[in-house]
PDB file of N, CA and C in Angstrom:
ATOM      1  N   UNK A   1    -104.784 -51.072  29.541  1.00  0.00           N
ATOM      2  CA  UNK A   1    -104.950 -50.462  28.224  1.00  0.00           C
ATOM      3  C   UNK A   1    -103.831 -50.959  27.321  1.00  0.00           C
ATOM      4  N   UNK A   2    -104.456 -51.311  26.412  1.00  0.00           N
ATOM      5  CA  UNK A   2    -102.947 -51.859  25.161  1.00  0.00           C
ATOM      6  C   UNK A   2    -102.223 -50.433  24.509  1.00  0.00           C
ATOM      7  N   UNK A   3    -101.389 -50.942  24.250  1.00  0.00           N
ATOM      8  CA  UNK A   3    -100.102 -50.054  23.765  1.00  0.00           C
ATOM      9  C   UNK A   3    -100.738 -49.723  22.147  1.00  0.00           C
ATOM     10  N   UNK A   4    -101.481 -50.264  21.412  1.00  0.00           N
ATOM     11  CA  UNK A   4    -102.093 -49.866  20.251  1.00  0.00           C
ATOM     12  C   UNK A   4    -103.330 -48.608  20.480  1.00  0.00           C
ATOM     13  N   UNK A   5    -103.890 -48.347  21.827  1.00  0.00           N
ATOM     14  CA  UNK A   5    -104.734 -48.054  22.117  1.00  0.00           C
ATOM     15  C   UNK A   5    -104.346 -46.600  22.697  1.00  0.00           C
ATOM     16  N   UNK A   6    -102.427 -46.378  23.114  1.00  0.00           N
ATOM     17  CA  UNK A   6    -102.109 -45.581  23.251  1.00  0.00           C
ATOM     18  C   UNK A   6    -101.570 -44.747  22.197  1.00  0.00           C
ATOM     19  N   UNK A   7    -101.312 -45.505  21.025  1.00  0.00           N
ATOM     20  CA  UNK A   7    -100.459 -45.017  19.817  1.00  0.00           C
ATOM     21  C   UNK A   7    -101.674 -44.446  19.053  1.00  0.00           C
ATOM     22  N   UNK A   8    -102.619 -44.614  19.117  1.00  0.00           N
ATOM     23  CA  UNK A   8    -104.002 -44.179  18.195  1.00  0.00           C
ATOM     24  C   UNK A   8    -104.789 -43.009  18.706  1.00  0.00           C
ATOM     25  N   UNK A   9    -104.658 -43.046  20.312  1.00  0.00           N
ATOM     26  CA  UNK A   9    -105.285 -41.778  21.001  1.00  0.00           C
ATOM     27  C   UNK A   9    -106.365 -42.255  21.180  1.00  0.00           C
ATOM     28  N   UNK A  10    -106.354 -43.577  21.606  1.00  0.00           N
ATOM     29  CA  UNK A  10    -107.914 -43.865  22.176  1.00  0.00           C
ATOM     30  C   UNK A  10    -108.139 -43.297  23.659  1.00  0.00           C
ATOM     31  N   UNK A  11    -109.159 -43.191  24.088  1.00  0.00           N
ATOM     32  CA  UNK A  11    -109.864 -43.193  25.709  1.00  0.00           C
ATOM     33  C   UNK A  11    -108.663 -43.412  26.664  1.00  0.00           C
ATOM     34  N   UNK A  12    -107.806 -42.341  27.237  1.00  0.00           N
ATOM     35  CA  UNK A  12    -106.901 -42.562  28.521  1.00  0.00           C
ATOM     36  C   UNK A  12    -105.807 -43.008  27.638  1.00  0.00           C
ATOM     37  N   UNK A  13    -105.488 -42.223  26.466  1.00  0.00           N
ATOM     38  CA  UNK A  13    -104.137 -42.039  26.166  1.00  0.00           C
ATOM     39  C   UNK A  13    -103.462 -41.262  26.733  1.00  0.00           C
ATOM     40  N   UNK A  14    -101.919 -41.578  26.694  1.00  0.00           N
ATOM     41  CA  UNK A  14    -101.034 -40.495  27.302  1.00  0.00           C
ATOM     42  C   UNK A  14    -101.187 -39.429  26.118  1.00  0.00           C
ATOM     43  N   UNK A  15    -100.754 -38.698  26.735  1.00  0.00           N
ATOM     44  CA  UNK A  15    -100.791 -36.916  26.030  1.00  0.00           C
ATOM     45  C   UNK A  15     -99.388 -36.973  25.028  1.00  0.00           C
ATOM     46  N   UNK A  16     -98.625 -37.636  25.309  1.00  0.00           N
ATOM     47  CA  UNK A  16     -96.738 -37.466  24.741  1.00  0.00           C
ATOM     48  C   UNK A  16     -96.976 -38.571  23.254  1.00  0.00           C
ATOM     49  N   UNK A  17     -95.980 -38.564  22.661  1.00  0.00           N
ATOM     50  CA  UNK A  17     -96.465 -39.319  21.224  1.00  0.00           C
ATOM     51  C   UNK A  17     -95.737 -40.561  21.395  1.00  0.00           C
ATOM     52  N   UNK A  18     -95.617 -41.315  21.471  1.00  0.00           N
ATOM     53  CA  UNK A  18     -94.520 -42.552  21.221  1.00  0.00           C
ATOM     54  C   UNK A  18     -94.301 -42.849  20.041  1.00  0.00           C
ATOM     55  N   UNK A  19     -93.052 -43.087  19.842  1.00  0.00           N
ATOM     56  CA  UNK A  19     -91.929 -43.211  18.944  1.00  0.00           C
ATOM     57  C   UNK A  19     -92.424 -45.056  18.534  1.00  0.00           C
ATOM     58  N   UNK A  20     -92.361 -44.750  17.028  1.00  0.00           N
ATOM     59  CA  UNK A  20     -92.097 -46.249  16.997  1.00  0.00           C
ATOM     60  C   UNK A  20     -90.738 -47.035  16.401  1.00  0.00           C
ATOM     61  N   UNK A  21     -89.797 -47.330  17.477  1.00  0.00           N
ATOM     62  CA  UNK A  21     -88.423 -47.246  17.225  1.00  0.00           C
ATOM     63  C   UNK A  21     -88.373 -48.810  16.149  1.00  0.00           C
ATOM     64  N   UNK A  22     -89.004 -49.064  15.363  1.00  0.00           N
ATOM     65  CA  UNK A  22     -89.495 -50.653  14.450  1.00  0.00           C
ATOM     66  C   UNK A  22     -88.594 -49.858  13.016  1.00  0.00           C
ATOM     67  N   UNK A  23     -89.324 -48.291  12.831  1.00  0.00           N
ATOM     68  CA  UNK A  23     -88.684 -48.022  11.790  1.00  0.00           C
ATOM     69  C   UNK A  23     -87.739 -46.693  11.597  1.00  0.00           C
ATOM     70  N   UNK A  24     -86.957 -46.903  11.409  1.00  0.00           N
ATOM     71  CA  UNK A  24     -85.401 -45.738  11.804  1.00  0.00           C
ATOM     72  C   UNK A  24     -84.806 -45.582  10.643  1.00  0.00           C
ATOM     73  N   UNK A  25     -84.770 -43.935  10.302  1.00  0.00           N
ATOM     74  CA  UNK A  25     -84.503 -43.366   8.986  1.00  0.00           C
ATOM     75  C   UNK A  25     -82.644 -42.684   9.962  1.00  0.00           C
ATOM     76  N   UNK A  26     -82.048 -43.104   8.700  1.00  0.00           N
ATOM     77  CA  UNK A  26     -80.602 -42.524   8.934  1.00  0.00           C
ATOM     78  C   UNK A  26     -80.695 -41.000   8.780  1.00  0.00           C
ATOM     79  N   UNK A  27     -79.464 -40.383   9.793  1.00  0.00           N
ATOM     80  CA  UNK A  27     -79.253 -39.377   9.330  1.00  0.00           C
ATOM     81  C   UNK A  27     -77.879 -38.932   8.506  1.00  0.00           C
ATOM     82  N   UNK A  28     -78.010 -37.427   7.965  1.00  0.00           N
ATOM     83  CA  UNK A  28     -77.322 -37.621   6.742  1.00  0.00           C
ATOM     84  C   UNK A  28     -75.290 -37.921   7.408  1.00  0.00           C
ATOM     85  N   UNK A  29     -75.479 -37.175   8.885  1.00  0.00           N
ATOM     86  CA  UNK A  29     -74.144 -37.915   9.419  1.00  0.00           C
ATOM     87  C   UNK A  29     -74.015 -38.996   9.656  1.00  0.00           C
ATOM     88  N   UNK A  30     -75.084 -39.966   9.841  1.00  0.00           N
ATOM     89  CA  UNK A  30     -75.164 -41.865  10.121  1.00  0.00           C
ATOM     90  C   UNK A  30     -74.684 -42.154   8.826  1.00  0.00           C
ATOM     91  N   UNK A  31     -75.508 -41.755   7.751  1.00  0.00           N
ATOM     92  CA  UNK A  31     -75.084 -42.244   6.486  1.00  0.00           C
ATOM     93  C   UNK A  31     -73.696 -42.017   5.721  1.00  0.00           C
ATOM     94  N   UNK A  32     -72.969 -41.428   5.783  1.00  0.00           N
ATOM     95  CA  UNK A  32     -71.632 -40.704   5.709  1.00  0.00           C
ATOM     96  C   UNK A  32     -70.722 -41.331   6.639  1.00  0.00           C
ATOM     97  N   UNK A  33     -71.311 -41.953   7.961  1.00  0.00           N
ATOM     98  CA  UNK A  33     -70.136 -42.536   9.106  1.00  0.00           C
ATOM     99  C   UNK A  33     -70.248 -44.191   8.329  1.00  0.00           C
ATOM    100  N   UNK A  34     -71.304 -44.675   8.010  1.00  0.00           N
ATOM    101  CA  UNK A  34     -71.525 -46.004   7.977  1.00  0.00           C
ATOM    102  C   UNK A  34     -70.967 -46.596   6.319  1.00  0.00           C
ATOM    103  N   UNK A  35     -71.335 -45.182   5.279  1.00  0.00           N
ATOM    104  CA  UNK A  35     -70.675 -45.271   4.063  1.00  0.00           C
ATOM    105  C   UNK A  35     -69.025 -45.545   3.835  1.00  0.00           C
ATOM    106  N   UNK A  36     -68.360 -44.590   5.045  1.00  0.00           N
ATOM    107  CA  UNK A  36     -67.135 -44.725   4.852  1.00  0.00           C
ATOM    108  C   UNK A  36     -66.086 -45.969   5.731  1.00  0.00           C
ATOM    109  N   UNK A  37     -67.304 -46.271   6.622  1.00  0.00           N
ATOM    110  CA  UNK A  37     -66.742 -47.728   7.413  1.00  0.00           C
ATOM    111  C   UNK A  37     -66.853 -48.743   6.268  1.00  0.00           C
ATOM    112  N   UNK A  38     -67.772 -48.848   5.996  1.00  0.00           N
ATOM    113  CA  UNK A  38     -67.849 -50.060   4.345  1.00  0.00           C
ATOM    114  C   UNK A  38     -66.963 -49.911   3.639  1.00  0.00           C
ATOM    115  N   UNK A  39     -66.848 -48.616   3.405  1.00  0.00           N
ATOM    116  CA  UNK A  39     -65.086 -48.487   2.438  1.00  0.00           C
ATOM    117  C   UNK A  39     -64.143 -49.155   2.747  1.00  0.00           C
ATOM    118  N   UNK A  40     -63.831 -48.896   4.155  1.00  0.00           N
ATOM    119  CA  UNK A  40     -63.068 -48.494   5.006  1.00  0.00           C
ATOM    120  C   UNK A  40     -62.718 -50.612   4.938  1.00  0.00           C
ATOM    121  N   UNK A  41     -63.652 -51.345   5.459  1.00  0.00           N
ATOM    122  CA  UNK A  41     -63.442 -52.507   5.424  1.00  0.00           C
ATOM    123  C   UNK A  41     -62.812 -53.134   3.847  1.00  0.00           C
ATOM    124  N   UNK A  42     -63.988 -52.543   2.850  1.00  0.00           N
ATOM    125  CA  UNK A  42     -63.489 -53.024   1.057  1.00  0.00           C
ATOM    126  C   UNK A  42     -61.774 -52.500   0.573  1.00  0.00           C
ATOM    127  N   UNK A  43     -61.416 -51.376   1.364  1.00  0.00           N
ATOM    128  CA  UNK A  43     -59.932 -50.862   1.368  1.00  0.00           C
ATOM    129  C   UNK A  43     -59.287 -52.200   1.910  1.00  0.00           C
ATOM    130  N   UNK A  44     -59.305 -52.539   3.212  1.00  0.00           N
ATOM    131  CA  UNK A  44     -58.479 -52.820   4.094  1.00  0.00           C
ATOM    132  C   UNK A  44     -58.532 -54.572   3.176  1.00  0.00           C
ATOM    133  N   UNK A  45     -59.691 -55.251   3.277  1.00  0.00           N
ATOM    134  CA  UNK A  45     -59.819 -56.677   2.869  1.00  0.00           C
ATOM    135  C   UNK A  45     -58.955 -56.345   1.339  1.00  0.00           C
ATOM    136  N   UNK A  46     -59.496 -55.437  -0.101  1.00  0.00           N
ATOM    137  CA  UNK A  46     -58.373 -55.424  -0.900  1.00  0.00           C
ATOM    138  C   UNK A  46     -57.175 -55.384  -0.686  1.00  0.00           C
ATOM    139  N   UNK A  47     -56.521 -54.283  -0.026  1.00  0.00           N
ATOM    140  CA  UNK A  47     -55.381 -54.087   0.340  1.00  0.00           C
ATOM    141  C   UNK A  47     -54.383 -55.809   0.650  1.00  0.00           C
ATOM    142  N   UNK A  48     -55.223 -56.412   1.888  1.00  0.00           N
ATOM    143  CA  UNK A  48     -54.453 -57.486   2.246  1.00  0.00           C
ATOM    144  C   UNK A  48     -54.261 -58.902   1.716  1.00  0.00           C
ATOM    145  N   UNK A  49     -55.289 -59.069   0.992  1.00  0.00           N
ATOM    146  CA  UNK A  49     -55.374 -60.699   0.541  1.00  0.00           C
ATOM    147  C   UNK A  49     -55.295 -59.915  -0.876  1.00  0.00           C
ATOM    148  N   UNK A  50     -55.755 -59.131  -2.099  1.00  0.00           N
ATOM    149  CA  UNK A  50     -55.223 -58.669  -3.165  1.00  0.00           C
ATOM    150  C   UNK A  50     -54.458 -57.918  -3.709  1.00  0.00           C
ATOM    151  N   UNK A  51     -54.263 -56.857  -2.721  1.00  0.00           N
ATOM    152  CA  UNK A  51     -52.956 -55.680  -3.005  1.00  0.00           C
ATOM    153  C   UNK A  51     -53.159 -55.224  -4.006  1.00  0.00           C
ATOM    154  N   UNK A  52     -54.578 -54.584  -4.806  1.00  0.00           N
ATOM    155  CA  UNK A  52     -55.069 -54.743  -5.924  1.00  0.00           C
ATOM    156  C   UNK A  52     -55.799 -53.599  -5.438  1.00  0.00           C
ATOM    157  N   UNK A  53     -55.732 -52.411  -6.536  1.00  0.00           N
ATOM    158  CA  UNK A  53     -56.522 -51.315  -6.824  1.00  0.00           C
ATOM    159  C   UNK A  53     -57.966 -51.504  -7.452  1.00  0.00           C
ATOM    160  N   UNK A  54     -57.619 -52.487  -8.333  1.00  0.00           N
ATOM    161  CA  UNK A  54     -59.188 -52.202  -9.121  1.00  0.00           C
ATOM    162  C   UNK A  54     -60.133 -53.342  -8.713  1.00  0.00           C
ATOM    163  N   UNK A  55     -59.603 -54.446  -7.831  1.00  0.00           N
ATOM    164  CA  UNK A  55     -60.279 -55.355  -6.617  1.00  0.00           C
ATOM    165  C   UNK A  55     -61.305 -54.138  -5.308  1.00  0.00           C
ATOM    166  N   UNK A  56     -60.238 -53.461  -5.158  1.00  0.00           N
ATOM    167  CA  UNK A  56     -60.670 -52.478  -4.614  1.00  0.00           C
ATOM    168  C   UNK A  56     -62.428 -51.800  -5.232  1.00  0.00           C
ATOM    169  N   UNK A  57     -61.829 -51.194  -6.260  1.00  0.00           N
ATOM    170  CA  UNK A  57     -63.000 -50.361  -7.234  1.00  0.00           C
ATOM    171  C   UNK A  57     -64.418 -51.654  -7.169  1.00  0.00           C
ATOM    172  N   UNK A  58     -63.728 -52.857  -7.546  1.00  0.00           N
ATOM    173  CA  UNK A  58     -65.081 -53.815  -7.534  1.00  0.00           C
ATOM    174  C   UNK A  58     -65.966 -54.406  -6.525  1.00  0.00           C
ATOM    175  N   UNK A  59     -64.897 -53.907  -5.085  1.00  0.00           N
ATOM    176  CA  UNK A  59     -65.867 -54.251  -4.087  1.00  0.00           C
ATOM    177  C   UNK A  59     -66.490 -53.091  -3.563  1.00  0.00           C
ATOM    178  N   UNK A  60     -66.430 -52.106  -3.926  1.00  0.00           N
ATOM    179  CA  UNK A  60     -67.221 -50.574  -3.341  1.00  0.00           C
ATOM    180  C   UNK A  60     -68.930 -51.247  -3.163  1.00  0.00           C
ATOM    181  N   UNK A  61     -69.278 -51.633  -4.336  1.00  0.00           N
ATOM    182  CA  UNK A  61     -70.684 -51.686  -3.892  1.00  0.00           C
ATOM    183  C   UNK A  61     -71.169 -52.126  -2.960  1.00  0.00           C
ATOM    184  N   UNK A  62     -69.805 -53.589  -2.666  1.00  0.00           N
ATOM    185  CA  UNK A  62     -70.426 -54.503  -1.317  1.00  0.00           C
ATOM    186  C   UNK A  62     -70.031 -53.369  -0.110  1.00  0.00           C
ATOM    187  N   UNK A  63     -69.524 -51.960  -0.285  1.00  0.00           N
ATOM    188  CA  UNK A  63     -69.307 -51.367   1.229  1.00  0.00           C
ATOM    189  C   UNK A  63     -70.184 -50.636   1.524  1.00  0.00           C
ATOM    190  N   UNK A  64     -71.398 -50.480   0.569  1.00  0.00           N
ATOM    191  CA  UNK A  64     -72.591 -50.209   1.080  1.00  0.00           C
ATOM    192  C   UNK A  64     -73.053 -51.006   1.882  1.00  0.00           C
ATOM    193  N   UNK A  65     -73.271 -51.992   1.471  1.00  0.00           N
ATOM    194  CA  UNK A  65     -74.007 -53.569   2.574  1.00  0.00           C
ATOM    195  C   UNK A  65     -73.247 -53.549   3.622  1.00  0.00           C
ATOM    196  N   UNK A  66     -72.462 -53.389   3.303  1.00  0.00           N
ATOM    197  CA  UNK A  66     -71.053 -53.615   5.109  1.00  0.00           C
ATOM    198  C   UNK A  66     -71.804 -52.463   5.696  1.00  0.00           C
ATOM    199  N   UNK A  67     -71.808 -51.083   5.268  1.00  0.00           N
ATOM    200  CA  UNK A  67     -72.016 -50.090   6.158  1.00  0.00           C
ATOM    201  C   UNK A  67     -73.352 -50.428   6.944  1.00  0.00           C
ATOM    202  N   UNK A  68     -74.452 -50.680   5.870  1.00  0.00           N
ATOM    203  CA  UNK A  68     -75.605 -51.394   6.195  1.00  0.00           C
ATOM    204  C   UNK A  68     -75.994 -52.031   7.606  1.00  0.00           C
ATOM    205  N   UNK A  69     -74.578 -52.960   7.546  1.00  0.00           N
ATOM    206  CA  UNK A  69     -74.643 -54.374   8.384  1.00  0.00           C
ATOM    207  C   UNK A  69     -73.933 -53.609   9.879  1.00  0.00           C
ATOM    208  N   UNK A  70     -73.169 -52.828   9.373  1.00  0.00           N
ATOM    209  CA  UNK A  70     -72.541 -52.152  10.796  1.00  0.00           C
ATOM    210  C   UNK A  70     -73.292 -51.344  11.358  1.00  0.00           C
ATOM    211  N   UNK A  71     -74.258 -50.825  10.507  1.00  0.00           N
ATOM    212  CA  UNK A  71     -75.201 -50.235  11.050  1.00  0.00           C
ATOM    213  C   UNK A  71     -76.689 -50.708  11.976  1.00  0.00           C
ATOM    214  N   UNK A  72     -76.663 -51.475  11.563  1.00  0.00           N
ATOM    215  CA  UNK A  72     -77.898 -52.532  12.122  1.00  0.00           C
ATOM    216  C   UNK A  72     -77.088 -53.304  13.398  1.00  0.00           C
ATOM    217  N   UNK A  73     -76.202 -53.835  13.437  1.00  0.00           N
ATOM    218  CA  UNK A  73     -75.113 -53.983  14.743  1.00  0.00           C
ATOM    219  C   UNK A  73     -75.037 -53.100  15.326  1.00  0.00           C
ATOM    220  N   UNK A  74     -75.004 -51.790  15.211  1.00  0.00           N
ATOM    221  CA  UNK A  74     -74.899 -51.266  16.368  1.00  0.00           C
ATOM    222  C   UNK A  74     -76.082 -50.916  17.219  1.00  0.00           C
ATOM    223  N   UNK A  75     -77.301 -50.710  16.456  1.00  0.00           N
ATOM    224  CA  UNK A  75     -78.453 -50.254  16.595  1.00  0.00           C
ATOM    225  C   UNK A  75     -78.997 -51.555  17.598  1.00  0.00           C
ATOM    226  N   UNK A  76     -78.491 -52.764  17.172  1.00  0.00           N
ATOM    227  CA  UNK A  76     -78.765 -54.060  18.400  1.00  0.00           C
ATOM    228  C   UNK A  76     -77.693 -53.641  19.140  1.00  0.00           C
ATOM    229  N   UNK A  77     -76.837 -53.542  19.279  1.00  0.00           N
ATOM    230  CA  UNK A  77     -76.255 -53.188  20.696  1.00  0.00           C
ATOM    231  C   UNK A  77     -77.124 -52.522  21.570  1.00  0.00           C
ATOM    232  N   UNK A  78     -77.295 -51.187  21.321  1.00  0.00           N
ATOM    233  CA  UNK A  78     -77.706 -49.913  21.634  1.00  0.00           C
ATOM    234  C   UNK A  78     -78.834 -50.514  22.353  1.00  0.00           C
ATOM    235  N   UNK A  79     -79.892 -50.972  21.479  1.00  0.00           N
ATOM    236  CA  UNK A  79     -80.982 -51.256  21.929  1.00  0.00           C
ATOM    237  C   UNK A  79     -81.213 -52.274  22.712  1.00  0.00           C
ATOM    238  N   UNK A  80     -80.449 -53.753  22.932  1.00  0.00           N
ATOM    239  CA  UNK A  80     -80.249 -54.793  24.409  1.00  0.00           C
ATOM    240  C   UNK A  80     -79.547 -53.620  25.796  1.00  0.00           C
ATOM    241  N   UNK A  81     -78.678 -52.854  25.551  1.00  0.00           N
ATOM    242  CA  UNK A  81     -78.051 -52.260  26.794  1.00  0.00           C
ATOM    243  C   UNK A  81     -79.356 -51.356  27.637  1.00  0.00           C
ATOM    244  N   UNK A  82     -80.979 -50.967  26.468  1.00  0.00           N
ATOM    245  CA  UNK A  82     -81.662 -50.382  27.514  1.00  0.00           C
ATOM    246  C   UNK A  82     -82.480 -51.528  28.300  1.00  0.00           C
TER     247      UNK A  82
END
């Protein structure tokens, strides 16, 4: 039986629902851990090569994408170790 055939409830589906782990909504503590690691990197990279406050202020947006990216890294970790 194909795995589409179980997700739809065809003839000799399992009874339990399967997850389709393809699409993964953050939660509001993921989003808050991964927001402040992006900072956390746009702090540290200003801090050392500019020593510059408002270098700082201009890379905030890219510490969304960082958090983003750290976030999707870990989620491949996670998911090769099963």
């Amino acid at each position: 039986m194909s795995r589409l055939a179980d997700l739809k409830g065809g003839a000799g589906s399992r009874e339990e629902v399967l997850s389709d782990y393809r699409v993964y909504h953050l939660t509001g503590q993921e989003w808050i851990r991964y927001l402040l690691e992006g900072t956390a990197v746009c702090a540290v990279t200003a801090y050392v090569f500019y020593r510059s406050f408002l270098v700082f202020v201009l890379m905030l947006p890219a510490g969304r994408h960082i958090g983003a990216f750290i976030c999707l890294r870990d989620r491949r970790f996670t998911r090769n170790e099963r």
